[in-house]
Protein backbone atom coordinates (compact mmCIF):
# COMPACT_ATOMS: atom_id res chain seq x y z
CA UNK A 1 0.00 0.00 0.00
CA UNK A 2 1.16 3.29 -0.74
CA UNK A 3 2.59 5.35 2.18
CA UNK A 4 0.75 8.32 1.02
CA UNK A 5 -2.57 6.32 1.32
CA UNK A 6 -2.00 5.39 5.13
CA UNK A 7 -1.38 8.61 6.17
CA UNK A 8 -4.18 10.18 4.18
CA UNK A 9 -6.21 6.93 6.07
CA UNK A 10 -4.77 7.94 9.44
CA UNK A 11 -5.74 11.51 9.28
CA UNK A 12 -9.49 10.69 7.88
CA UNK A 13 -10.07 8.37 11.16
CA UNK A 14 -7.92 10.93 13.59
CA UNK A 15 -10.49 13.43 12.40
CA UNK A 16 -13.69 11.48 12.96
CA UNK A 17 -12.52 10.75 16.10
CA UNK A 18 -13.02 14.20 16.40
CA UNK A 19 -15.70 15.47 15.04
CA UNK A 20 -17.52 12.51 17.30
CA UNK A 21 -16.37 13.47 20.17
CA UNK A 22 -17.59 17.08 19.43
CA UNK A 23 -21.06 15.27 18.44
CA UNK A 24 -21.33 13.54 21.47
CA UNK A 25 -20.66 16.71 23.24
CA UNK A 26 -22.85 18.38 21.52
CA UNK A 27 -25.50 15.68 22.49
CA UNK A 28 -24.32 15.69 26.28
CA UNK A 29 -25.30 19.63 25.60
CA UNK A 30 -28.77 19.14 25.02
CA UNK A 31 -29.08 17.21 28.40
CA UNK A 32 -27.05 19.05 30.40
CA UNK A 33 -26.99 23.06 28.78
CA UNK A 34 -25.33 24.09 32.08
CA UNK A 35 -22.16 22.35 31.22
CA UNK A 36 -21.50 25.03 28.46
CA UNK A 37 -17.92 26.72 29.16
CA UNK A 38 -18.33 30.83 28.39
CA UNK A 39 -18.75 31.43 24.71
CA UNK A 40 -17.40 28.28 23.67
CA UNK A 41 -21.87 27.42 23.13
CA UNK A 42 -23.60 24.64 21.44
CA UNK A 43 -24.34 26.69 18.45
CA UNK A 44 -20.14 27.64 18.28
CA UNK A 45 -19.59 23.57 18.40
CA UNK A 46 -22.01 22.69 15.47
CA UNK A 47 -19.98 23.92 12.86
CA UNK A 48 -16.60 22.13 14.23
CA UNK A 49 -18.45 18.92 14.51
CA UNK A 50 -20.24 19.36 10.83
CA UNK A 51 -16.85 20.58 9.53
CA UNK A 52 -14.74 18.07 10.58
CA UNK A 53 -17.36 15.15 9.33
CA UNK A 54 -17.33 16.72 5.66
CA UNK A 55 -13.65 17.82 5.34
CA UNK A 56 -12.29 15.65 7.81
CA UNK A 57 -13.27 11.94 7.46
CA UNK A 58 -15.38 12.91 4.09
CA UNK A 59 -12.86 14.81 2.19
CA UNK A 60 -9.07 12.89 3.30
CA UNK A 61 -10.80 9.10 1.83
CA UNK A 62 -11.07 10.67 -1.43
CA UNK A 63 -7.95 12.41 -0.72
CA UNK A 64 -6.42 8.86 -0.05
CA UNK A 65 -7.77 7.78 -3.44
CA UNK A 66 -6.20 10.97 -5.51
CA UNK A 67 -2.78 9.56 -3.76
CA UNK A 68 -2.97 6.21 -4.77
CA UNK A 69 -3.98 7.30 -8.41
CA UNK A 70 -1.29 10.01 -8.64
CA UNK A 71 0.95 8.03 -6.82
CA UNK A 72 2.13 10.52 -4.35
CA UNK A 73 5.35 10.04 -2.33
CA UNK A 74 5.07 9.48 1.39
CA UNK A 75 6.87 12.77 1.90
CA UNK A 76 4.73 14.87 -0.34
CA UNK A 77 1.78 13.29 1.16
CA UNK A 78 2.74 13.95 4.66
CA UNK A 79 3.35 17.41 3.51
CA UNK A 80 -0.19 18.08 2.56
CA UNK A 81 -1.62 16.45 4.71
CA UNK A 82 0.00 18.14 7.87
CA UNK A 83 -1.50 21.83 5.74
CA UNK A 84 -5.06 20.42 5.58
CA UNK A 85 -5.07 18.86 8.96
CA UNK A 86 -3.73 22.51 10.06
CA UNK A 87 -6.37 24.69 8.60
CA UNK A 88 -9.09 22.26 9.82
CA UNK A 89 -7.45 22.90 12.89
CA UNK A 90 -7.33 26.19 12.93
CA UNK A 91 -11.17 26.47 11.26
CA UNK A 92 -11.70 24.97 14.16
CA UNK A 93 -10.65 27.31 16.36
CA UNK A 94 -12.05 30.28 14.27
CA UNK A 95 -15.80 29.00 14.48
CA UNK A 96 -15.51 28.36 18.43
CA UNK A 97 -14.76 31.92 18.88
CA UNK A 98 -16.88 33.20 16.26
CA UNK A 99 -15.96 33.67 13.24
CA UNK A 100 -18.24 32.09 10.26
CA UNK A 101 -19.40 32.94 7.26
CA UNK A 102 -23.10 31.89 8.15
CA UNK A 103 -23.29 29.24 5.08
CA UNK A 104 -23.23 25.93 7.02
CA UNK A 105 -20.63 23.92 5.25
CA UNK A 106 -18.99 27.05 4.08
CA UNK A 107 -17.76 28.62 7.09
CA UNK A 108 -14.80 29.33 6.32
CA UNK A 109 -13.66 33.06 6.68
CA UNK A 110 -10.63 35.13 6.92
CA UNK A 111 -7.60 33.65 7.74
CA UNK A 112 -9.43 29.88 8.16
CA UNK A 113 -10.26 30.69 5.05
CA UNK A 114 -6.79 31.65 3.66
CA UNK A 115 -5.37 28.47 5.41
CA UNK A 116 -7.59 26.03 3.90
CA UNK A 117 -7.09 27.49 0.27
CA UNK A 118 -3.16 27.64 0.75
CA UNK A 119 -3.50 23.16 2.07
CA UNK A 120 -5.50 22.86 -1.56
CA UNK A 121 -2.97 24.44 -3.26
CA UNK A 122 -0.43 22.10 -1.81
CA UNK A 123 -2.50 19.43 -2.51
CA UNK A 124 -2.15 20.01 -5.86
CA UNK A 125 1.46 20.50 -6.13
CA UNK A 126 1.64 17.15 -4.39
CA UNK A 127 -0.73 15.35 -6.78
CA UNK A 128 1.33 17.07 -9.43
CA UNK A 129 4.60 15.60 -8.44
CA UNK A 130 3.00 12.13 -8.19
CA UNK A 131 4.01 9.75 -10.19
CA UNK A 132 0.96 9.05 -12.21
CA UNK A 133 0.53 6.42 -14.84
CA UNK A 134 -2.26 7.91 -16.55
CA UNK A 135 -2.39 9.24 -19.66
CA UNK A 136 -1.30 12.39 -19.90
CA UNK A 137 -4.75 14.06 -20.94
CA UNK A 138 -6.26 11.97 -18.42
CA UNK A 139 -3.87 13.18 -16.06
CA UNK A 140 -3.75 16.58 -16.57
CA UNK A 141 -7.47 16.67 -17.13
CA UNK A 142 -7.92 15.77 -13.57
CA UNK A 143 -4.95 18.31 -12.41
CA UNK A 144 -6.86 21.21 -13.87
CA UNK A 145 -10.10 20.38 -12.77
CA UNK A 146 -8.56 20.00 -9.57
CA UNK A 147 -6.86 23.62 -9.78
CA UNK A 148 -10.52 25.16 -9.91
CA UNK A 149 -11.56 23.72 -6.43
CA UNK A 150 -9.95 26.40 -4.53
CA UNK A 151 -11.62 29.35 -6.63
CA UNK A 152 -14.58 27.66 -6.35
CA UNK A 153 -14.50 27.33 -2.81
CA UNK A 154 -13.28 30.75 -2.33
CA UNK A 155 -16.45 32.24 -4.09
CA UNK A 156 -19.13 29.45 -2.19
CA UNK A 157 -17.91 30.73 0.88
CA UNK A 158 -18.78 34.10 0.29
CA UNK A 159 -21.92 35.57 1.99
CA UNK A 160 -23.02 37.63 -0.85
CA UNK A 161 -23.51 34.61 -3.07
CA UNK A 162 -25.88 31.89 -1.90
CA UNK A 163 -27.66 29.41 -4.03
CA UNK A 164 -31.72 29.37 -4.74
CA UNK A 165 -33.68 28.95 -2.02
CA UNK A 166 -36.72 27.48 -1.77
CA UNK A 167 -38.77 31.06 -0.28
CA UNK A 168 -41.73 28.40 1.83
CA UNK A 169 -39.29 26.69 3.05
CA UNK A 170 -35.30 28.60 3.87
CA UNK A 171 -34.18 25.30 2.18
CA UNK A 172 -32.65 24.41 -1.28
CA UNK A 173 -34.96 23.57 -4.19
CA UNK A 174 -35.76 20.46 -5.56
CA UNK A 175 -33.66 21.22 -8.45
CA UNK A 176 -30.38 22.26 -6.47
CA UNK A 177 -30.49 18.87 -4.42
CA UNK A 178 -30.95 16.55 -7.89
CA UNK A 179 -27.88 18.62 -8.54
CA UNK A 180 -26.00 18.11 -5.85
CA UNK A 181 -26.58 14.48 -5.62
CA UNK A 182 -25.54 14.20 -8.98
CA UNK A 183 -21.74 15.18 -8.14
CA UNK A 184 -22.04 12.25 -5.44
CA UNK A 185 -23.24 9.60 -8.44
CA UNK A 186 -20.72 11.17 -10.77
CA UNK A 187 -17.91 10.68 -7.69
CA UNK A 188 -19.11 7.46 -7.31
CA UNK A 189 -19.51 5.56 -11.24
CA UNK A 190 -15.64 7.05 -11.36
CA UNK A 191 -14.17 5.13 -8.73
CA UNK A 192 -14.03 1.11 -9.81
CA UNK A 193 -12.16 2.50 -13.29
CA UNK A 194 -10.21 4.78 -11.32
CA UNK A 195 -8.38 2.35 -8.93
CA UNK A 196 -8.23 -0.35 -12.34
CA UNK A 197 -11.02 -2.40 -11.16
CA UNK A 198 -11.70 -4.79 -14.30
CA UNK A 199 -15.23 -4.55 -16.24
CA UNK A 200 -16.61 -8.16 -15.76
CA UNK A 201 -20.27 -7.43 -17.93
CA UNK A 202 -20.62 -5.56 -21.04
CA UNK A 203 -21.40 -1.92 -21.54
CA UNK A 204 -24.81 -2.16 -22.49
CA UNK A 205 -26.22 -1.52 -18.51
CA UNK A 206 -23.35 0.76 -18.57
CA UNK A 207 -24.74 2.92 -21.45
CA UNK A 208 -28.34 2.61 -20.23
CA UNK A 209 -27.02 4.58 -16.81
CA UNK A 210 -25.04 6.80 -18.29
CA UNK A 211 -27.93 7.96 -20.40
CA UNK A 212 -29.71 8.17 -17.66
CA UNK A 213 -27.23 10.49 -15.74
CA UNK A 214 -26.85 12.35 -18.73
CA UNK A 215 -30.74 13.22 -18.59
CA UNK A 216 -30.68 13.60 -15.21
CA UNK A 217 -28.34 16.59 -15.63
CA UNK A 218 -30.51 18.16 -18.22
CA UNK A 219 -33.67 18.20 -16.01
CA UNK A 220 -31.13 19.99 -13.21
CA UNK A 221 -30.53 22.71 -16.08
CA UNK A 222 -34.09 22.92 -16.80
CA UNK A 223 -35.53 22.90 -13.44
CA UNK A 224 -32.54 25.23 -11.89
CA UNK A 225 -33.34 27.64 -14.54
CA UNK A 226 -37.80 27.20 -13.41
CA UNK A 227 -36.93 28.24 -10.03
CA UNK A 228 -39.59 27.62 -8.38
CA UNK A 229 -41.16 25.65 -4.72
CA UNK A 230 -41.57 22.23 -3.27
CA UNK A 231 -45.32 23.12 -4.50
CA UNK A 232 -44.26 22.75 -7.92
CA UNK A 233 -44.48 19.93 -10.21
CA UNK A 234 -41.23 20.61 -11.69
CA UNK A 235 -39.02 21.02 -8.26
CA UNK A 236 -40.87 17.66 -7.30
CA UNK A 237 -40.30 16.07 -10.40
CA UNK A 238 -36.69 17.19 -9.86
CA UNK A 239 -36.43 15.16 -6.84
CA UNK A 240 -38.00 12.02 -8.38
CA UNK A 241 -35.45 11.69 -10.71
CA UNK A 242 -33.25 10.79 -7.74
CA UNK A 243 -35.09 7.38 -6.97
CA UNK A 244 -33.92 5.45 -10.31
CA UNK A 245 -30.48 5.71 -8.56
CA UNK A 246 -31.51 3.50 -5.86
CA UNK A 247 -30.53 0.79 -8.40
CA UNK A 248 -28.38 2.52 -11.14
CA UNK A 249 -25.77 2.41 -8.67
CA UNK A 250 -25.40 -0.19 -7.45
CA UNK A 251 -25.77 -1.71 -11.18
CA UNK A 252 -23.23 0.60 -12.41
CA UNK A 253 -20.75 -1.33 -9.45
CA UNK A 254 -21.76 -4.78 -10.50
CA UNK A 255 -19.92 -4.34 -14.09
CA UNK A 256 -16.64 -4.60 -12.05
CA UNK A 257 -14.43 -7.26 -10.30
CA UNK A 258 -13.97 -6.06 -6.62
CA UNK A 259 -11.63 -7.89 -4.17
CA UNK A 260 -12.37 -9.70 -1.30
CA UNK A 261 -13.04 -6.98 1.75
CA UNK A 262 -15.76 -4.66 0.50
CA UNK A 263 -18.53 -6.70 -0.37
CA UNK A 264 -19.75 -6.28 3.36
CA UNK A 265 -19.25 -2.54 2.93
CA UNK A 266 -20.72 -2.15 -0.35
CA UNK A 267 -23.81 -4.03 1.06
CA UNK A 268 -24.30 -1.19 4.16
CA UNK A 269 -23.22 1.50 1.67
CA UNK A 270 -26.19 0.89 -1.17
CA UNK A 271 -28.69 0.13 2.10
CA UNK A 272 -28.07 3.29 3.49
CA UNK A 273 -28.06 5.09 -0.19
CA UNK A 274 -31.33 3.06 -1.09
CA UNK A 275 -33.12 4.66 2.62
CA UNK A 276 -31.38 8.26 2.33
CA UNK A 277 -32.49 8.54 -1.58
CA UNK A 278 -36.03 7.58 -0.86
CA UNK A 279 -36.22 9.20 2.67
CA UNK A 280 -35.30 12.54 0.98
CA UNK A 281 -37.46 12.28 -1.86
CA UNK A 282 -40.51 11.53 0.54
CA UNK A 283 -39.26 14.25 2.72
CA UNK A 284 -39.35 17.01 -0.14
CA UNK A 285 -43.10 17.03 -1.00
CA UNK A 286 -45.59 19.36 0.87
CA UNK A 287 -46.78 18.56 4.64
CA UNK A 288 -44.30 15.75 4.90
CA UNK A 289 -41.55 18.77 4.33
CA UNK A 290 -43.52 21.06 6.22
CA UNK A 291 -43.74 18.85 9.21
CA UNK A 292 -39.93 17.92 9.59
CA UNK A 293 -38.35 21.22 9.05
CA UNK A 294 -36.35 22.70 12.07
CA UNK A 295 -37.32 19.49 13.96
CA UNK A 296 -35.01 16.69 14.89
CA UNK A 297 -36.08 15.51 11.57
CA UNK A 298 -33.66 17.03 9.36
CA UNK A 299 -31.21 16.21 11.87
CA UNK A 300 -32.03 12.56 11.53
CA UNK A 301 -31.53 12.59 8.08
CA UNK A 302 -28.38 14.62 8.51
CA UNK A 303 -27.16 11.93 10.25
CA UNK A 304 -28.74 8.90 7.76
CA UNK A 305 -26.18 10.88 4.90
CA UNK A 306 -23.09 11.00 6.90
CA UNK A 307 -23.27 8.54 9.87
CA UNK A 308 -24.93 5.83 7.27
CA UNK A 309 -24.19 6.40 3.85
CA UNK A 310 -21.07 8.47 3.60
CA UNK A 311 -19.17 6.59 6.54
CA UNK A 312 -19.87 3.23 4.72
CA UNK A 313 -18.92 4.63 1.33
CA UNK A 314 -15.67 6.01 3.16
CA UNK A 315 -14.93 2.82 5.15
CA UNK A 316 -15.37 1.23 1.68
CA UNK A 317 -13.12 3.43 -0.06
CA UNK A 318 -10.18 2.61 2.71
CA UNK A 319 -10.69 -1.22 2.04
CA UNK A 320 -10.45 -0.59 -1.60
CA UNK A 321 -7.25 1.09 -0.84
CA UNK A 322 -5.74 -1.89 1.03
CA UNK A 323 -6.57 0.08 4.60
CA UNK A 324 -6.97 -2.01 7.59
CA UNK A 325 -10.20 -1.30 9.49
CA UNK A 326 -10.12 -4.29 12.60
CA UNK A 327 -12.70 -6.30 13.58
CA UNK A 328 -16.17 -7.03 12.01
CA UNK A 329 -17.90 -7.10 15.12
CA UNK A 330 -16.55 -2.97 15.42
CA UNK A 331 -17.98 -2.44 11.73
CA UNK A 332 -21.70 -4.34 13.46
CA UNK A 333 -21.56 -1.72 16.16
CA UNK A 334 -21.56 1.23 13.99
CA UNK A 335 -24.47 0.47 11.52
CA UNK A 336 -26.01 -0.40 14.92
CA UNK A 337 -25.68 2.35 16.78
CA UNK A 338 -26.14 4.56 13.70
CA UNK A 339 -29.58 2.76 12.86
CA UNK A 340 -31.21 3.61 16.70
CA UNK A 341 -30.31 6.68 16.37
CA UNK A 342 -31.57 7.88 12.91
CA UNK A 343 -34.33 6.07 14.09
CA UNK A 344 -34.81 7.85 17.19
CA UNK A 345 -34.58 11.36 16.21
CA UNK A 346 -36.58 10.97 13.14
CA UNK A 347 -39.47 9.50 15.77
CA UNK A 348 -38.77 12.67 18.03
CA UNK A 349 -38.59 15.02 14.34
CA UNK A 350 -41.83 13.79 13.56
CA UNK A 351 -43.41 14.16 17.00
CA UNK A 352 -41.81 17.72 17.54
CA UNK A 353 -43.25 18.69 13.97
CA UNK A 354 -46.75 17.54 15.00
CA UNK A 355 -47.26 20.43 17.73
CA UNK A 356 -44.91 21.80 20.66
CA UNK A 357 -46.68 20.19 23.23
CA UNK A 358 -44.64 17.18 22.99
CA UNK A 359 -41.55 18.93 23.61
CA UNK A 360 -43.43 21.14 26.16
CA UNK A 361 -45.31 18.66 28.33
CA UNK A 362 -43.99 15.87 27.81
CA UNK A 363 -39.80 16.32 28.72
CA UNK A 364 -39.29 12.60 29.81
CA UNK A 365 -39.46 11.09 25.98
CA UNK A 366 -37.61 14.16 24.58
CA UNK A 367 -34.68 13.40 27.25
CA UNK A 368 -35.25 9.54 26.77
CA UNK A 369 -34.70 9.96 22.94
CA UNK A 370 -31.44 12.51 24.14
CA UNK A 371 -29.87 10.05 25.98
CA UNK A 372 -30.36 7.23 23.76
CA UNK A 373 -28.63 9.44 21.33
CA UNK A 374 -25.79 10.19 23.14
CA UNK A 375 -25.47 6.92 23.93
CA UNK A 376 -24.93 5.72 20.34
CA UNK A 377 -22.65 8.61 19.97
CA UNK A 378 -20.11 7.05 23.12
CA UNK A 379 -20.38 3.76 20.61
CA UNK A 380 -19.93 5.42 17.53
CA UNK A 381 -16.62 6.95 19.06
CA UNK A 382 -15.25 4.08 20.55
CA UNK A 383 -15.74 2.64 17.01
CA UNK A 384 -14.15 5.18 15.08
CA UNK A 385 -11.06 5.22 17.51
CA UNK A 386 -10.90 1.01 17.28
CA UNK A 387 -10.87 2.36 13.13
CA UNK A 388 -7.91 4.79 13.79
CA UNK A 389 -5.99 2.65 15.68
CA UNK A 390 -6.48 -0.46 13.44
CA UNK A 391 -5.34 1.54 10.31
CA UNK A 392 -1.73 1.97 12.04
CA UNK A 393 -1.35 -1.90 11.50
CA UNK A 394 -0.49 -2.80 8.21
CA UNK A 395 -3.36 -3.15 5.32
CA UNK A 396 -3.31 -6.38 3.26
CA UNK A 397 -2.95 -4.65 -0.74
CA UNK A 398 -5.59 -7.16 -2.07
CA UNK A 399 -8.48 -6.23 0.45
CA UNK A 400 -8.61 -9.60 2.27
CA UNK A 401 -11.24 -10.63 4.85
CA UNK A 402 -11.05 -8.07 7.52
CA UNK A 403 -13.64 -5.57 8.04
């Protein structure tokens, strides 16, 4: 395995170990709001616990991936790794004392800001210096699509820019989350040809999906252009086009040979897709929408992306990569613990969203449903630290039978 690949693996775990011990803070918040320590709050914490899920143990996997493909040198690795580990860091810091852009997911200001756009661009100089096999279109393809991340992220962060808004709701449209999942399926049907995983069908299921996500991209333009409410057709229809991928996906992945190691993964990963695909698309039409949002609702589904879906794609990802994750029984405990508690706060979402007399009169199930949650979240960090520590030990380069 390439040296680059563990480190990148180390760093991903080190910061979910993080971010879930901020999340079970967070949780032990909500039970105990006394334990709050000046203007260090709960609503300063949120964005260090959502940050350091999405580029934390979201973004260093794929990170991973670009090293093994690139094949980056342990040294140059290390190098950008320490930069992005540093302006997490210090994003970190900037949001507990108050500093934010307001555009969750895009906090990033000032100098956090400045720090994180500096660790991309050594990132890329990095990636650059790899010794990648690719052809050279291929390969520089990818190098200068990579280049426009930073500018990109430089202008999302900005507070004078912000994306359409649904106006009944405060949320996106229909249209902007079709489009946004679409970068996820894009991510995703790349990855088997990226690490050389062999095509073991023909390409005529292959060119009946990538019709389809060719279409589904149109529609985006279409509806993005429409504008428009979860009342309308089109913004609904928008979302519909999302359920096909329930199975495209995981069709797309059956052309391909995959080692030993990930089927188990792969399994969770489409399970969780399959419920967070047709949970969201439920979620999105009237009264159903109306009823969840600001509730523990959206927070339950929050947690169904990243907890579920995204941590099993991850976890997959690492196992592709030849990354050793431990024990089985450790991977069991997760999807456990992550189940009861999407389950949980979706329950209390849906009773919160019915009036606020359950949260007024009746405080015994809303702490019950508390506690159980921040009792998964003492599992779910145990877990990822049992991950951390496991990936130290060496990986077996063929994905063999550990978890």
């Amino acid at each position: 395995m390439n040296g680059g690949v563990r480190s990148a693996a180390r760093h991903a775990l080190g910061w979910l170990v993080v971010a879930n011990a901020v999340g079970l803070w967070l949780s032990l918040l909500l039970l105990f709001p006394k334990w709050q320590v000046g203007e260090w709050t709960y609503g300063r914490w949120v964005p260090v616990h959502l940050n350091g899920q999405l580029y934390g143990w979201t973004a260093l996997p794929m990170v991973a991936w670009l090293f093994g493909v690139y094949g980056v040198s342990r040294r140059w690795a290390d190098a950008a790794l320490g930069a992005w580990s540093a302006a997490l860091a210090v994003g970190g810091l900037s949001w507990l004392n108050g500093g934010s852009s307001g555009k969750i997911f895009l906090d990033w200001k000032g100098g956090a800001l400045a720090g994180l756009l500096v660790a991309m661009g050594i990132l890329w100089v990095a990636l650059w210096r790899g010794e990648c096999r690719w052809r050279p279109v291929l390969r520089w393809g990818g190098l200068v699509g990579l280049a426009m991340i930073p500018v990109m992220m430089a202008v999302a962060a900005s507070p004078e820019l912000y994306p359409p808004i649904d106006s009944t709701t405060g949320g996106p449209t229909g249209s902007s989350l079709l489009g946004s999942t679409l970068f996820v399926v894009g991510l995703m049907m790349l990855l088997p040809a990226s690490v050389g995983l062999r095509l073991a069908t023909d390409g005529r299921t292959g060119r009946i999906v990538l019709g389809y996500f060719g279409l589904s991209w149109a529609v985006f333009g279409v509806t993005e252009f429409l504008g428009g409410t979860h009342w309308d057709f089109w913004q609904e229809g928008a979302m519909v086009m999302l359920v096909p991928w329930v199975v495209g996906l995981p069709i797309w992945w059956r052309r391909y040979e995959w080692p030993e190691g990930t089927q188990w993964w792969r399994q969770a990963m489409f399970g969780w897709w399959a419920l967070l695909v047709l949970s969201g698309v439920t979620a999105y039409f009237p009264d159903v929408l109306d009823r969840l949002k600001f509730t523990q609702g959206l927070v339950a589904h929050s947690h169904l992306a990243m907890a579920g879906f995204t941590t099993s794609f991850c976890a997959c990802l690492l196992r592709l990569l030849g990354v050793n994750l431990g024990s089985r029984f450790s991977a069991w405990l997760w999807q456990g613990a992550a189940w009861v508690m999407v389950g949980v706060l979706m329950g209390m979402g849906w009773a919160e969203g019915g009036g606020v007399a359950w949260m007024a009169e009746n405080p015994g199930w809303r702490i019950a449903g508390w506690g159980i949650r921040s009792g998964c979240g003492v599992v779910m960090l145990a877990v990822s630290l049992h991950w951390w520590l496991a990936a130290g030990v060496s990986g077996e380069s063929k994905c063999g039978a550990k978890a």
